[in-house]
N, C-alpha and C. Protein backbone atom coordinates (compact mmCIF):
# COMPACT_ATOMS: atom_id res chain seq x y z
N UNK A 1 9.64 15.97 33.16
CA UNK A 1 9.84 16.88 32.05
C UNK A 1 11.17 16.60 31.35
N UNK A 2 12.04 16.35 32.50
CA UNK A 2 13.23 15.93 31.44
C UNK A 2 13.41 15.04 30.58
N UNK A 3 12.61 13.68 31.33
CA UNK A 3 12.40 12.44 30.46
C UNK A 3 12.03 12.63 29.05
N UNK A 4 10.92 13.44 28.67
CA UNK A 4 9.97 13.96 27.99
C UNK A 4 11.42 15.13 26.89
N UNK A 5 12.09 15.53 26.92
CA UNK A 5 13.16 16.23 26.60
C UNK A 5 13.85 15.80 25.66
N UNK A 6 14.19 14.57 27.28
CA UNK A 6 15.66 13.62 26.22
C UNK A 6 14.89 12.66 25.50
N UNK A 7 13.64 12.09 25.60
CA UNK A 7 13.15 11.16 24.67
C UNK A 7 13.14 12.26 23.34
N UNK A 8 12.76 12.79 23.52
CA UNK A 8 12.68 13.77 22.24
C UNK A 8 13.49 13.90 21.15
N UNK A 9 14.84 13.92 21.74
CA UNK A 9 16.44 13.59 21.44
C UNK A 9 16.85 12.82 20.62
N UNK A 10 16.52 11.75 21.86
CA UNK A 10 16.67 10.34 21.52
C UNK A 10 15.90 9.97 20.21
N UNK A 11 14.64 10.06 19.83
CA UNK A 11 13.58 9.89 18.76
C UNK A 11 14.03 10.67 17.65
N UNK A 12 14.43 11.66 17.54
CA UNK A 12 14.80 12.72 16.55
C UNK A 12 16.31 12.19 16.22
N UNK A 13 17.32 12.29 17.45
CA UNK A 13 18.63 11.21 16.78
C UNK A 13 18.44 9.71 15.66
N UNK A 14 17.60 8.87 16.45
CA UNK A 14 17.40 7.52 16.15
C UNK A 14 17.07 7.31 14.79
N UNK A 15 16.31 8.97 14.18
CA UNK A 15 15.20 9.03 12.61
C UNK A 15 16.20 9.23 12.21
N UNK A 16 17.45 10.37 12.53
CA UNK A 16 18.18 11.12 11.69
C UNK A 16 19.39 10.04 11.68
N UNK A 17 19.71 8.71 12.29
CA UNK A 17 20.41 8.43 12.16
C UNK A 17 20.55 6.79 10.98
N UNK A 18 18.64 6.58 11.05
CA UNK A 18 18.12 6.16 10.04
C UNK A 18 18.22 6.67 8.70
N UNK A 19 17.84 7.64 8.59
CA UNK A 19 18.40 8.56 7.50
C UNK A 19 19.43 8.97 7.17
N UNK A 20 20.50 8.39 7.52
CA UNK A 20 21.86 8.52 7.09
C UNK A 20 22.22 7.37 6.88
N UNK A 21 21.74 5.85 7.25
CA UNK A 21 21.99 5.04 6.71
C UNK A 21 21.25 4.40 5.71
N UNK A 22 20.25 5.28 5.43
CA UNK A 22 19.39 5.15 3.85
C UNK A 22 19.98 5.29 2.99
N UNK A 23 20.70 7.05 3.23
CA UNK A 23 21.48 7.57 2.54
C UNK A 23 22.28 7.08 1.80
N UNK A 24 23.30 6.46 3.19
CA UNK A 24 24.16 5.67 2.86
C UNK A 24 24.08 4.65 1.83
N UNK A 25 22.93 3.88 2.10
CA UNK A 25 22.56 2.57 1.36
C UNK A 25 22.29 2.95 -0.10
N UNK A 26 21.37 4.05 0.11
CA UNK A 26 21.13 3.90 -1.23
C UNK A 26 22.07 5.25 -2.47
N UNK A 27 23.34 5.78 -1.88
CA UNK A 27 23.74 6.51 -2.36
C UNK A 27 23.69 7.83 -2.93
N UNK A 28 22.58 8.46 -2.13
CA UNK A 28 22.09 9.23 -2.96
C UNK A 28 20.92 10.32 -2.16
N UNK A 29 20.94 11.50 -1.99
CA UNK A 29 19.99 11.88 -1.11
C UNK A 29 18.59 12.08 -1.01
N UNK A 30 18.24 11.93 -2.38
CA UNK A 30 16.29 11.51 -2.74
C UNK A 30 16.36 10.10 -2.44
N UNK A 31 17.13 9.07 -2.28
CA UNK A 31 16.87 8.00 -1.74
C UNK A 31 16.51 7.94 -0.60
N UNK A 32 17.26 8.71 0.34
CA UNK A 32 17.08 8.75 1.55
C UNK A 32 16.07 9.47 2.24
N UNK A 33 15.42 10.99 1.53
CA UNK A 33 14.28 11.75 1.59
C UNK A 33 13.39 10.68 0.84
N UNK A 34 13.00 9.72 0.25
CA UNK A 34 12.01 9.01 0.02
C UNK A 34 11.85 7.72 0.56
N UNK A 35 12.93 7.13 0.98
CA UNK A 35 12.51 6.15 2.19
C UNK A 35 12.57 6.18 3.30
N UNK A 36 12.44 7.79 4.16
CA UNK A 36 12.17 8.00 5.35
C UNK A 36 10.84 8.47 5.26
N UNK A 37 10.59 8.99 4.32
CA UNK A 37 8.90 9.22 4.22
C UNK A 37 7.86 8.10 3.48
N UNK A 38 8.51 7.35 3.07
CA UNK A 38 8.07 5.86 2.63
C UNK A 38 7.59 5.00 4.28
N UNK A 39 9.35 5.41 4.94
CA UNK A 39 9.01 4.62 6.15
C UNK A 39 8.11 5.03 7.25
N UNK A 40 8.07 6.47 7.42
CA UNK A 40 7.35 7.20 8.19
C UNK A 40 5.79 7.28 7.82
N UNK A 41 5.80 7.65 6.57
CA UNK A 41 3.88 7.00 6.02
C UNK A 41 3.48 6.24 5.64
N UNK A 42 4.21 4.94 5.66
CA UNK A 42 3.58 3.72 4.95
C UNK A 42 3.71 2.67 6.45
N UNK A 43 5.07 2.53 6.60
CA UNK A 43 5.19 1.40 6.99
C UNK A 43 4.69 1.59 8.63
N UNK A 44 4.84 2.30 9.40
CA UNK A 44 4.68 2.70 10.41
C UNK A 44 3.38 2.86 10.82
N UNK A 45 2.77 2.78 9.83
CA UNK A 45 0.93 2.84 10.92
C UNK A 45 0.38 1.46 10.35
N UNK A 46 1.32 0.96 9.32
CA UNK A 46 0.79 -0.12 8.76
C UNK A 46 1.22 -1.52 9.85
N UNK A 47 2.53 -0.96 10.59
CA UNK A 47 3.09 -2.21 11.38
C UNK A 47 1.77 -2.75 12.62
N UNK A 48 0.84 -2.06 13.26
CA UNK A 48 0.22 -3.24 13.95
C UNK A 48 -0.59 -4.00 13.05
N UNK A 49 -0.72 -3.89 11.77
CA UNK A 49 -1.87 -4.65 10.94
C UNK A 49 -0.80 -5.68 10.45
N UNK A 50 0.28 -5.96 10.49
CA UNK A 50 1.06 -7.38 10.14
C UNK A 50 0.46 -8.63 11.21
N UNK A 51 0.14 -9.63 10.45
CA UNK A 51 -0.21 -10.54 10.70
C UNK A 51 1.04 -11.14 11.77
N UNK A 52 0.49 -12.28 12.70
CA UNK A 52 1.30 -13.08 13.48
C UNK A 52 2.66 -12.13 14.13
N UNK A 53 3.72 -12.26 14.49
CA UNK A 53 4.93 -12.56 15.55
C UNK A 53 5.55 -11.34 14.58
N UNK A 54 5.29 -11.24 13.49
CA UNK A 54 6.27 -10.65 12.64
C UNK A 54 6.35 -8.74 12.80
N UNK A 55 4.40 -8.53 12.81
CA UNK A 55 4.86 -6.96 13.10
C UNK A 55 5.15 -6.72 15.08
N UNK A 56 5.49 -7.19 15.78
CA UNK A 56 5.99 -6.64 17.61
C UNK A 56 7.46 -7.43 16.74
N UNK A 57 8.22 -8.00 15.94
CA UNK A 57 9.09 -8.04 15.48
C UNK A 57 10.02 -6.73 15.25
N UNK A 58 8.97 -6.18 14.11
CA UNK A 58 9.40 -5.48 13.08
C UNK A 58 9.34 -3.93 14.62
N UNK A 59 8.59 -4.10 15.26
CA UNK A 59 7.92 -2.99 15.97
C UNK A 59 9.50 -2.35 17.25
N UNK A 60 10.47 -3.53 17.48
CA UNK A 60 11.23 -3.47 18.32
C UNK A 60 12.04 -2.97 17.51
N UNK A 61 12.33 -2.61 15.84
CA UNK A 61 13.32 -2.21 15.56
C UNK A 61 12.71 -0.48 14.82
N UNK A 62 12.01 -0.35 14.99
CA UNK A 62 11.31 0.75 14.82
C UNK A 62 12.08 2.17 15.65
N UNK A 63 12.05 3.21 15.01
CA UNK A 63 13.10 4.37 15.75
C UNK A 63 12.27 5.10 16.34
N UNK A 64 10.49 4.95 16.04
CA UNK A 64 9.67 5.56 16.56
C UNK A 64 9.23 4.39 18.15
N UNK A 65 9.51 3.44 18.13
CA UNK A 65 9.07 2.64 19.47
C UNK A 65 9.82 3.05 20.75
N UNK A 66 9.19 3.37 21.67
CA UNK A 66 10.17 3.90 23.04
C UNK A 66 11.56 2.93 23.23
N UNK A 67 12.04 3.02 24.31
CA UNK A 67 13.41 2.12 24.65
C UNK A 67 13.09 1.17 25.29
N UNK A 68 13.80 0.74 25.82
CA UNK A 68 13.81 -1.01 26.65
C UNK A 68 12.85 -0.82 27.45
């Protein structure tokens, strides 16, 4: 149960900390509310349909993929 807790944490830190470097990037805070939901509904169910090596690539840097 605890595991189950702190992953929780951990997953919710990892988004929110994605989202601050959207932010960051793109200056601006509808930047950052639109490419976390860009990233969260587009790219993210779309990553096992990448062809070859590239989406278990893309999949290890993902904030939604468990840890080591």
């Amino acid at each position: 149960m605890l595991q189950v807790v702190a992953g929780g944490g951990r997953y919710l830190a990892g988004f929110g900390l994605f989202a601050l470097t959207i932010g960051a990037i793109g200056r601006h805070g509808a930047a950052a509310i639109t490419g976390i939901i860009g990233f969260a509904l587009v790219i993210t169910p779309l990553e096992p349909r990448i062809p070859g090596g590239a989406g278990k690539h893309l999949h290890a840097y993902l904030p939604t993929a468990p840890g080591p």
